[in-house]
Structure formats: structure tokens, C-alpha cells
Protein backbone atom coordinates (compact mmCIF):
# COMPACT_ATOMS: atom_id res chain seq x y z
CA UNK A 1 22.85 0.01 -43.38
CA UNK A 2 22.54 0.09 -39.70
CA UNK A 3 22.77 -3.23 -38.28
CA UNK A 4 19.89 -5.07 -36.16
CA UNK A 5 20.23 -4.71 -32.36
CA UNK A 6 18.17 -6.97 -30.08
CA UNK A 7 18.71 -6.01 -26.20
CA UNK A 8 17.68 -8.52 -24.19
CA UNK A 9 15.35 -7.85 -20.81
CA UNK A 10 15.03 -10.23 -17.75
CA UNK A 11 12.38 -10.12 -15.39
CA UNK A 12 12.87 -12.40 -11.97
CA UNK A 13 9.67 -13.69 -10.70
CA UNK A 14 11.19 -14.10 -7.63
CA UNK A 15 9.17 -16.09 -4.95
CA UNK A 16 6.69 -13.11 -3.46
CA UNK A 17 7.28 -11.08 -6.70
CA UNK A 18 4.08 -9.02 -7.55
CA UNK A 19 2.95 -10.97 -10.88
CA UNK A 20 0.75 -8.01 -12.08
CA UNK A 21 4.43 -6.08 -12.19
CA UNK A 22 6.19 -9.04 -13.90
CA UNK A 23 3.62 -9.18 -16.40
CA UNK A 24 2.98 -5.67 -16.91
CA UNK A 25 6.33 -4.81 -17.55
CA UNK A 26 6.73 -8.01 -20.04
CA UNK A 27 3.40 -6.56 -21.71
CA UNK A 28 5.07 -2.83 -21.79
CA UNK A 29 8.04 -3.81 -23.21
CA UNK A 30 7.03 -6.04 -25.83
CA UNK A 31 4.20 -3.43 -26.58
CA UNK A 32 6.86 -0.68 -26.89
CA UNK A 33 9.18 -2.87 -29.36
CA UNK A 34 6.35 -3.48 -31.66
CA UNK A 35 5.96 0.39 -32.04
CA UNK A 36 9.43 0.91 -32.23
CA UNK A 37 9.54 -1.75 -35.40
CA UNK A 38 6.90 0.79 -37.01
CA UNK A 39 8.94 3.51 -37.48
CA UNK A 40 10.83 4.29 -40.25
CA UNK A 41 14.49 2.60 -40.30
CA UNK A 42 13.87 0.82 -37.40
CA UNK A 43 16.19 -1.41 -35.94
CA UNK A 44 16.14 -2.07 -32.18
CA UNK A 45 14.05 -4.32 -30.31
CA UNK A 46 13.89 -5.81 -26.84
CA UNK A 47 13.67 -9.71 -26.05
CA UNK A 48 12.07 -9.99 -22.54
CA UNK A 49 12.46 -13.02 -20.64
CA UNK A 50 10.91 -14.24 -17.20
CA UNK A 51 13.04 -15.88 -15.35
CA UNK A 52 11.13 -18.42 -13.15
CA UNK A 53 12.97 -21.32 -11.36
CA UNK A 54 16.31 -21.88 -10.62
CA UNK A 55 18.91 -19.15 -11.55
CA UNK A 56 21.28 -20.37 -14.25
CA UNK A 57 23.71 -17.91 -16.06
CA UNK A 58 22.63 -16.54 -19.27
CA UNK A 59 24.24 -17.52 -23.04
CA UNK A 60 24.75 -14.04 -23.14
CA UNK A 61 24.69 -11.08 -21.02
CA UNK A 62 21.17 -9.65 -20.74
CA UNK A 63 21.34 -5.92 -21.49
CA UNK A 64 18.97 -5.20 -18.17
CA UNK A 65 17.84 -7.61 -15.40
CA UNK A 66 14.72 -6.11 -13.73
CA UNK A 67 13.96 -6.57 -10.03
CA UNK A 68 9.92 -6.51 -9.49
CA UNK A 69 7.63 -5.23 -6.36
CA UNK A 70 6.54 -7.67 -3.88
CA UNK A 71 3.24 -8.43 -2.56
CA UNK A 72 3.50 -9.79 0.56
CA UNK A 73 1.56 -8.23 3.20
CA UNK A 74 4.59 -6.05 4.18
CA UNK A 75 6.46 -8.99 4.52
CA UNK A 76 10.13 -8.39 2.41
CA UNK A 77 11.20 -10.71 0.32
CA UNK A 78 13.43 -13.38 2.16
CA UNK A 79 17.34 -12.56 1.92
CA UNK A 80 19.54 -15.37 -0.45
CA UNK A 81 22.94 -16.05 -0.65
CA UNK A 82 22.93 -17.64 -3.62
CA UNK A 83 20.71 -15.54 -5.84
CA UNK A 84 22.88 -12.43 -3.93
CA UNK A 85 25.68 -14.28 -6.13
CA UNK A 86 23.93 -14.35 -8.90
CA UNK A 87 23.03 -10.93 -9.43
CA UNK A 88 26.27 -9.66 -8.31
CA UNK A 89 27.65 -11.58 -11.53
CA UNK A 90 25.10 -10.93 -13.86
CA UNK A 91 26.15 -6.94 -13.01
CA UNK A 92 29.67 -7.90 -13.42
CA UNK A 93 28.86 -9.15 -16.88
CA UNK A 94 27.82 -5.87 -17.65
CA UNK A 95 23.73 -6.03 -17.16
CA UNK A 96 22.08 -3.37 -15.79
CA UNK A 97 20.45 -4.26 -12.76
CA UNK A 98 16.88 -2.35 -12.26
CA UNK A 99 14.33 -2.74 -8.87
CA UNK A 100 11.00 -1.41 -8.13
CA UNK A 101 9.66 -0.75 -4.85
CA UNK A 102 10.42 -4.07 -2.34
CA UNK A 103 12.82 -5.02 -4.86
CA UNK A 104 15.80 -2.85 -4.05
CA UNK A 105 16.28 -4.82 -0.77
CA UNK A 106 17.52 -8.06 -3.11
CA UNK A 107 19.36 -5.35 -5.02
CA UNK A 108 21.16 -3.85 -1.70
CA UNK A 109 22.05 -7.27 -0.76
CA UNK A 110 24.42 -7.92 -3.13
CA UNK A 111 26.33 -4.28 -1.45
CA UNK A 112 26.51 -2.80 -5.22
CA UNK A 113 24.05 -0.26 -3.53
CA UNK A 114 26.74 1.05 -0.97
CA UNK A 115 27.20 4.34 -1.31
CA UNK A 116 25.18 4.98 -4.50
CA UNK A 117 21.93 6.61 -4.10
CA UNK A 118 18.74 4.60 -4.50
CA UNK A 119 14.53 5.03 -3.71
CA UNK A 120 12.07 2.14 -2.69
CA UNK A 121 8.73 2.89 -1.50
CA UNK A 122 7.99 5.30 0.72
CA UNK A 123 6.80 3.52 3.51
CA UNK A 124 9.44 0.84 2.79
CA UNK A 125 12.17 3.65 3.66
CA UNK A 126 12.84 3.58 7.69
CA UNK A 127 13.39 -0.35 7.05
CA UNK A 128 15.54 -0.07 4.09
CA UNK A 129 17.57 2.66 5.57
CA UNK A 130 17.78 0.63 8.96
CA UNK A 131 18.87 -2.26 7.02
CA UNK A 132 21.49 -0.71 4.32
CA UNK A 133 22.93 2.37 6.27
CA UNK A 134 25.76 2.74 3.83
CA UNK A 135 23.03 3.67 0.68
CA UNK A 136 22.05 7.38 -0.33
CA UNK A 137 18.62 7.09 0.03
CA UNK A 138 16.15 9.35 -1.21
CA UNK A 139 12.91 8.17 -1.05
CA UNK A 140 11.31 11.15 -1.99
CA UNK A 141 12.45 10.42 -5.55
CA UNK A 142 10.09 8.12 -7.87
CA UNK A 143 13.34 7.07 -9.89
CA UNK A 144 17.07 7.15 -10.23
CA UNK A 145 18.80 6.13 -12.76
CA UNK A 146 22.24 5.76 -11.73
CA UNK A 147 23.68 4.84 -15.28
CA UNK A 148 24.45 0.82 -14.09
CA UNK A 149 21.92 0.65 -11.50
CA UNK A 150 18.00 1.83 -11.57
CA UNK A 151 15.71 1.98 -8.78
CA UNK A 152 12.29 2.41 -8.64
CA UNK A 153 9.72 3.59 -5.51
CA UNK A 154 6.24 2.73 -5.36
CA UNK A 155 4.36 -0.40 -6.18
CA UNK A 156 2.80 1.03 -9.58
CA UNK A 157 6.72 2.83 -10.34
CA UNK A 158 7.06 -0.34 -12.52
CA UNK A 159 5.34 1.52 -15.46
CA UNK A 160 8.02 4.49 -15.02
CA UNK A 161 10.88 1.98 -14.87
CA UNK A 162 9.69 0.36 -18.30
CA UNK A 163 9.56 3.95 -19.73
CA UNK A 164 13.32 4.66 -18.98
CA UNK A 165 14.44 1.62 -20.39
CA UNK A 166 12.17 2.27 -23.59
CA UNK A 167 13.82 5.75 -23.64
CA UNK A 168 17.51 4.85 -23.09
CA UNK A 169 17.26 1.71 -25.54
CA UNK A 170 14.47 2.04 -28.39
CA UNK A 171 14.94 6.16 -27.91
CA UNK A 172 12.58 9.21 -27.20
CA UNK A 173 10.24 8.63 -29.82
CA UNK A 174 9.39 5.21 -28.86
CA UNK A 175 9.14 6.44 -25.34
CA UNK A 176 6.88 8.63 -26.41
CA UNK A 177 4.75 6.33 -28.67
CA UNK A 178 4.63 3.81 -25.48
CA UNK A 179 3.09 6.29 -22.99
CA UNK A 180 0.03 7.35 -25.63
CA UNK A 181 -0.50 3.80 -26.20
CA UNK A 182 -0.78 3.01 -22.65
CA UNK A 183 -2.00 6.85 -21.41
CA UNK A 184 -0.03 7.03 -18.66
CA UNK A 185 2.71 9.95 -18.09
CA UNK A 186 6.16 9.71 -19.67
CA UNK A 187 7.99 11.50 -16.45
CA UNK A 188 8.12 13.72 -14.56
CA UNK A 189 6.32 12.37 -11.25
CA UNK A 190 8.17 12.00 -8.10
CA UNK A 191 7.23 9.77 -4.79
CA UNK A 192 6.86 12.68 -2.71
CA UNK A 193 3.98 13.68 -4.22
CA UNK A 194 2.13 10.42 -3.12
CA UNK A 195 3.62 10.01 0.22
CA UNK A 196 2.83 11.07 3.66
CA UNK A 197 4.72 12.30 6.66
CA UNK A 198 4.23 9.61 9.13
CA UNK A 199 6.47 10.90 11.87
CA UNK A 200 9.10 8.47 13.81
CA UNK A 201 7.21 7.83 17.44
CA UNK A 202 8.63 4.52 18.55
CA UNK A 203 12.04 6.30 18.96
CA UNK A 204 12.03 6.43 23.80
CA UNK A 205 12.59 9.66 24.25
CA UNK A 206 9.50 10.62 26.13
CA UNK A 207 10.27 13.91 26.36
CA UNK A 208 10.35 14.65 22.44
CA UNK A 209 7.30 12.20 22.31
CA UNK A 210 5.19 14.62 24.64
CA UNK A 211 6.45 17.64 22.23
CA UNK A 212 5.20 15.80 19.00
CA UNK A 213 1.93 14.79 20.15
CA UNK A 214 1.36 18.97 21.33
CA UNK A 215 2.31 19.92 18.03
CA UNK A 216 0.06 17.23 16.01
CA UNK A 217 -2.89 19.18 17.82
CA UNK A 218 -1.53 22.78 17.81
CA UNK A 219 0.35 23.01 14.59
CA UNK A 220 -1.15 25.87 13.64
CA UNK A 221 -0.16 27.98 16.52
CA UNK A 222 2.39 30.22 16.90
CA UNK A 223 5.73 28.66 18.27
CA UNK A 224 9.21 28.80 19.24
CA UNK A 225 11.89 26.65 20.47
CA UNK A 226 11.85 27.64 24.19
CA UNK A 227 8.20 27.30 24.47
CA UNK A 228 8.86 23.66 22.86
CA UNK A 229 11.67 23.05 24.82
CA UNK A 230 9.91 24.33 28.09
CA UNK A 231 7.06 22.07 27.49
CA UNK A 232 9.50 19.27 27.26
CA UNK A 233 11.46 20.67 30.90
CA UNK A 234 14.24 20.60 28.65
CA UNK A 235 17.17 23.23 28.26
CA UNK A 236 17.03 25.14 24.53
CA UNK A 237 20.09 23.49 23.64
CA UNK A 238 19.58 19.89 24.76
CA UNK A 239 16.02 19.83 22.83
CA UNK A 240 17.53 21.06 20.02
CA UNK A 241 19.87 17.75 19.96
CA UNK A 242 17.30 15.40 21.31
CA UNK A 243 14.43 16.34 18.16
CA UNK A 244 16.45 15.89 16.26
CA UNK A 245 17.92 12.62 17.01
CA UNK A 246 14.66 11.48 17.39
CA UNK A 247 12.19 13.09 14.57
CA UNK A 248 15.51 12.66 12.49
CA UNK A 249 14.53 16.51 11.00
CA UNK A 250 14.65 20.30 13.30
CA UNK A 251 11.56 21.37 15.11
CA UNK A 252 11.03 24.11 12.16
CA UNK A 253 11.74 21.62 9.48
CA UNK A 254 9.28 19.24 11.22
CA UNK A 255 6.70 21.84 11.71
CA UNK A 256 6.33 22.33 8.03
CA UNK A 257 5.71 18.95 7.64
CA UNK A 258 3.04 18.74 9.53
CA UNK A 259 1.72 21.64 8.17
CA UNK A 260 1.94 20.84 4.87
CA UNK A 261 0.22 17.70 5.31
CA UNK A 262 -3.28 19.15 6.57
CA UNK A 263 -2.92 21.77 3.69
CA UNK A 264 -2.65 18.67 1.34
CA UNK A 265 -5.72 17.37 2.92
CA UNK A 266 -7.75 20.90 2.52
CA UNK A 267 -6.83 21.38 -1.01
CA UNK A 268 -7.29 17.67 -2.03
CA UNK A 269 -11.09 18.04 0.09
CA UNK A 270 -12.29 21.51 -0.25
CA UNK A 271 -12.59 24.36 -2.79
CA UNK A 272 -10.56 26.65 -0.01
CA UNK A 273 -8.93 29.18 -1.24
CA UNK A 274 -4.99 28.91 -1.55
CA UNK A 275 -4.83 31.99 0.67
CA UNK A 276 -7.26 30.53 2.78
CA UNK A 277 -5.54 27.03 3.28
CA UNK A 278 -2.37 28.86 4.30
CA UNK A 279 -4.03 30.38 7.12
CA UNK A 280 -5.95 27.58 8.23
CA UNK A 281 -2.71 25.82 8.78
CA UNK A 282 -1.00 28.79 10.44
CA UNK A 283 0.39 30.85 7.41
CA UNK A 284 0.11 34.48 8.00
CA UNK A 285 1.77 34.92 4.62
CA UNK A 286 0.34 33.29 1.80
CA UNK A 287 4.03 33.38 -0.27
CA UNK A 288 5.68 32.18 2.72
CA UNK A 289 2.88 29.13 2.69
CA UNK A 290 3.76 28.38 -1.22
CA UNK A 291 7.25 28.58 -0.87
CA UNK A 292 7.21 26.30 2.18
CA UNK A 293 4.46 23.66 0.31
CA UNK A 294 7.01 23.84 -3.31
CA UNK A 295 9.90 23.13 -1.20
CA UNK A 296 8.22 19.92 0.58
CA UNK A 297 6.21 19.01 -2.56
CA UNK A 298 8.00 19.65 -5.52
CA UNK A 299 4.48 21.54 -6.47
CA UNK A 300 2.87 24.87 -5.98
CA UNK A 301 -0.49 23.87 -4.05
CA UNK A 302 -2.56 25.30 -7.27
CA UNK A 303 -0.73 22.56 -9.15
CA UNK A 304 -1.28 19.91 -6.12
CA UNK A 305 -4.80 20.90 -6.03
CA UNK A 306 -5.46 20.73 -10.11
CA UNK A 307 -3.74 17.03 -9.94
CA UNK A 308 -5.24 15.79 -6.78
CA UNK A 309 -8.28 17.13 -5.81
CA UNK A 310 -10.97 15.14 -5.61
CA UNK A 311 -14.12 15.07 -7.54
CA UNK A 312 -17.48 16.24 -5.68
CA UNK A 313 -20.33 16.78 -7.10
CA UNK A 314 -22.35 19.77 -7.51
């Protein structure tokens, strides 16, 4: 007979900690061990504990220590030494230490980050990757899972955290059982799909600065890199170097982006025509314009359009 395993889940209300988060994923894990204990030969569950007050080492090793989202008016939560310490033992110990969103800065503090790859929130990512150079970060990505550490993006990326520790601990089937409970998506989603290019402006190079405000208003047009670097009374060679230390991306990669992000606005807005959209944001070819919007995406704009578009009425 197999025997009874009980895996133990804490959740650190740290101060700031989003309490809808600390909650939710208390009331998604508990939810998911109760179906778990309804199917046949059954026997796994989770124990989740929130850990409020001072930080005190555990009996036993908690099989996952979970890392919530913060709520505080874009505020990060305040650096510690001593809880630093703590969660750099509880991972020694063997715990698997999980963030979401605001959370992985506590979890790069401790430096178990360095050189692993990791996601926070989107618009969290030019601080995080100002502040922790030495991480992979990929903030495009709703969640890795890098076997002893986990990090989640957004705010609501919580629910998708919960779901991979349902999946690698209670198994598939209660995974699955958990997201028809709770109707919400058992994978698949990825941050990119939800964030926006906001592109870098604060970065003194005046020149550059002159070249990205042209191209917000013309980025439909036609261009090349002398005409760009002409505009900027720059040589080819020396623009080249200077967008790119700046905009941190070529001017054909950054292009795109701006592209992209009016077509996302037409085919969220208006019943436009694929082909249609692609010209409107300078697309001669309509395959060039899907392969371009995939690439950026991660979807083909019919499947942006059929998950985002918004409802109008007849």
C-alpha cells in the first residue's frame, strides 16, 4: 500500500505582501488537496501554512516556501538581512523557494538568483534587471520553473504558480481537476501577451531620443538606417551603436515593436481585417506582418484578436 505523503506549503505574508495573493493561493491549494483526496487511491495532500510574524525555522523542511506579490503603490518591498538569511537556509534545507511578481526581488536578494533565469512583472523588469544584473531575466515569460527555484510575473500569475505546484506534487489530474473548479486556464499563457512596449526614454542621448520620438509618429513609413541616422546627424555606424545602447534592441528590432503594438490596438478595437491591420501599420506583406506579430507575441494576430478583442455591441 502506498504510503501517505503530506507536503507542506508556506506562504510569507511579508509586510506589503498582497493579502488577496496570500489568501488565494492558501484557498487554491487547500481546494486542490481536497480534490486530490477524491480520487481513487489517493494519497498526497498539501499542508499550507502562513507565515505571519517573526521568521523562526521550521520542525521540518517545508516542501515549497512561496514568495507573494506586493501591493504597494510601486513601492518594492523593503530589502532584509535577516529574512535574506532565512530564506537562503530554508533553500539549503531543501525547500523550494517560489515568487510571484514583486516577490522575486526578496528572492534575488538572497543571490540564489545569480545566474539562473527568472520573470517578475513586466513593468517591474528595468528595476529588477538594474538591481540584479547577474540574473537571466526574461520577463516575457509568465513562469519558470527552474526545478529548485519558481518565479512568477504578473500580479494575478499567483493562480499559475499554485497550478505548477498542484501539477508537480498532487499530479496532472489534480491539476486538471483544480483549474475546472476554479475556471481559469491550466497553462499555457505567457506575460508577453499582456505587456506593452514602453520604450527606454530617460536614457541622455538626445540624439537617439529625437530618432524615437520621429518614429513613434511615422512608424508606418518606409525607413532605413541612413535616413535614421541622418535625422540624428549621426554617421551609419555610430547610430547603429548608440540605439542600441540606448533602446537596448536594433532600429529594425525596435521598429517591430512599435509596430506591433498599434496592430495590437487595431485588432483588440476594430473588426479590421488581418490584411488590413498589416497595412495600416506599414506591412506591405501580410505574411511578413504575421510572422513579425508571432515572433513578438507568441500568437498569430487571428489568435490575439479571438482572445483579446473587445466586446462592442451591434
Amino acid at each position: 500500500m502506498a504510503r501517505n505523503t503530506t507536503h507542506t506549503l508556506g506562504i510569507l505574508a511579508y509586510p506589503g505582501a498582497q493579502l488577496a495573493a496570500v489568501h488565494g493561493l492558501k484557498d487554491l491549494l487547500e481546494a486542490a488537496s481536497r480534490l486530490r483526496a477524491q480520487q481513487a487511491g489517493s494519497c498526497v495532500s498539501f499542508l499550507v501554512q502562513v507565515l505571519e510574524g517573526p521568521l523562526e525555522a521550521p520542525t521540518t523542511p517545508w516542501t515549497a516556501l512561496l514568495l507573494p506579490p506586493s501591493l504597494t503603490g510601486g513601492a518594492l518591498p523593503e530589502p532584509s538581512a535577516a529574512r535574506t538569511d532565512w530564506l537562503s537556509a530554508r533553500h539549503a534545507e531543501g525547500t523550494v523557494l517560489c515568487s510571484v511578481c514583486a516577490g522575486a526581488f526578496l528572492l534575488a536578494e538572497t543571490g540564489l538568483l545569480e545566474g539562473r533565469p527568472a520573470t517578475t512583472h513586466w513593468a517591474l523588469a528595468e528595476r529588477f534587471a538594474g538591481r540584479f544584473p547577474g540574473v537571466a531575466l526574461d520577463a516575457d515569460r509568465l513562469l519558470i520553473d527552474d526545478g529548485d527555484l519558481i518565479t512568477a510575473g504578473g500580479l494575478m500569475a499567483w493562480v499559475d504558480l499554485g497550478l505548477r505546484l498542484v501539477d508537480r506534487y498532487l499530479g496532472s489530474a489534480a491539476l486538471l481537476a483544480t483549474a475546472r473548479y476554479f475556471l481559469v486556464d491550466p497553462g499555457g499563457r505567457e506575460q508577453r501577451f499582456y505587456s506593452s512596449f514602453v520604450p527606454p526614454l530617460t536614457h541622455g542621448d538626445a540624439a537617439i531620443l529625437k530618432v524615437q520620438h520621429w518614429l513613434q509618429a511615422h512608424s508606418g513609413d518606409k525607413v532605413s538606417v541612413p535616413q535614421l541616422a541622418a535625422r540624428a546627424k549621426l554617421g551609419d555606424r555610430t547610430f547603429l551603436r548608440r540605439f542600441q545602447r540606448a533602446t537596448g534592441l536594433n532600429p529594425g528590432q525596435y521598429l517591430q515593436r512599435l509596430r506591433v503594438g498599434k496592430a495590437r490596438d487595431l485588432l483588440e478595437q476594430s473588426d479590421a481585417a488581418i490584411d488590413e491591420v498589416a497595412w495600416q501599420v506599414g506591412y506591405e506583406d501580410p505574411s511578413a506582418f504575421r510572422r513579425v506579430f508571432h515572433k513578438v507575441m507568441g500568437l498569430s494576430p487571428g489568435e490575439y484578436r479571438r482572445r483579446f478583442a473587445v466586446m462592442r455591441q451591434a
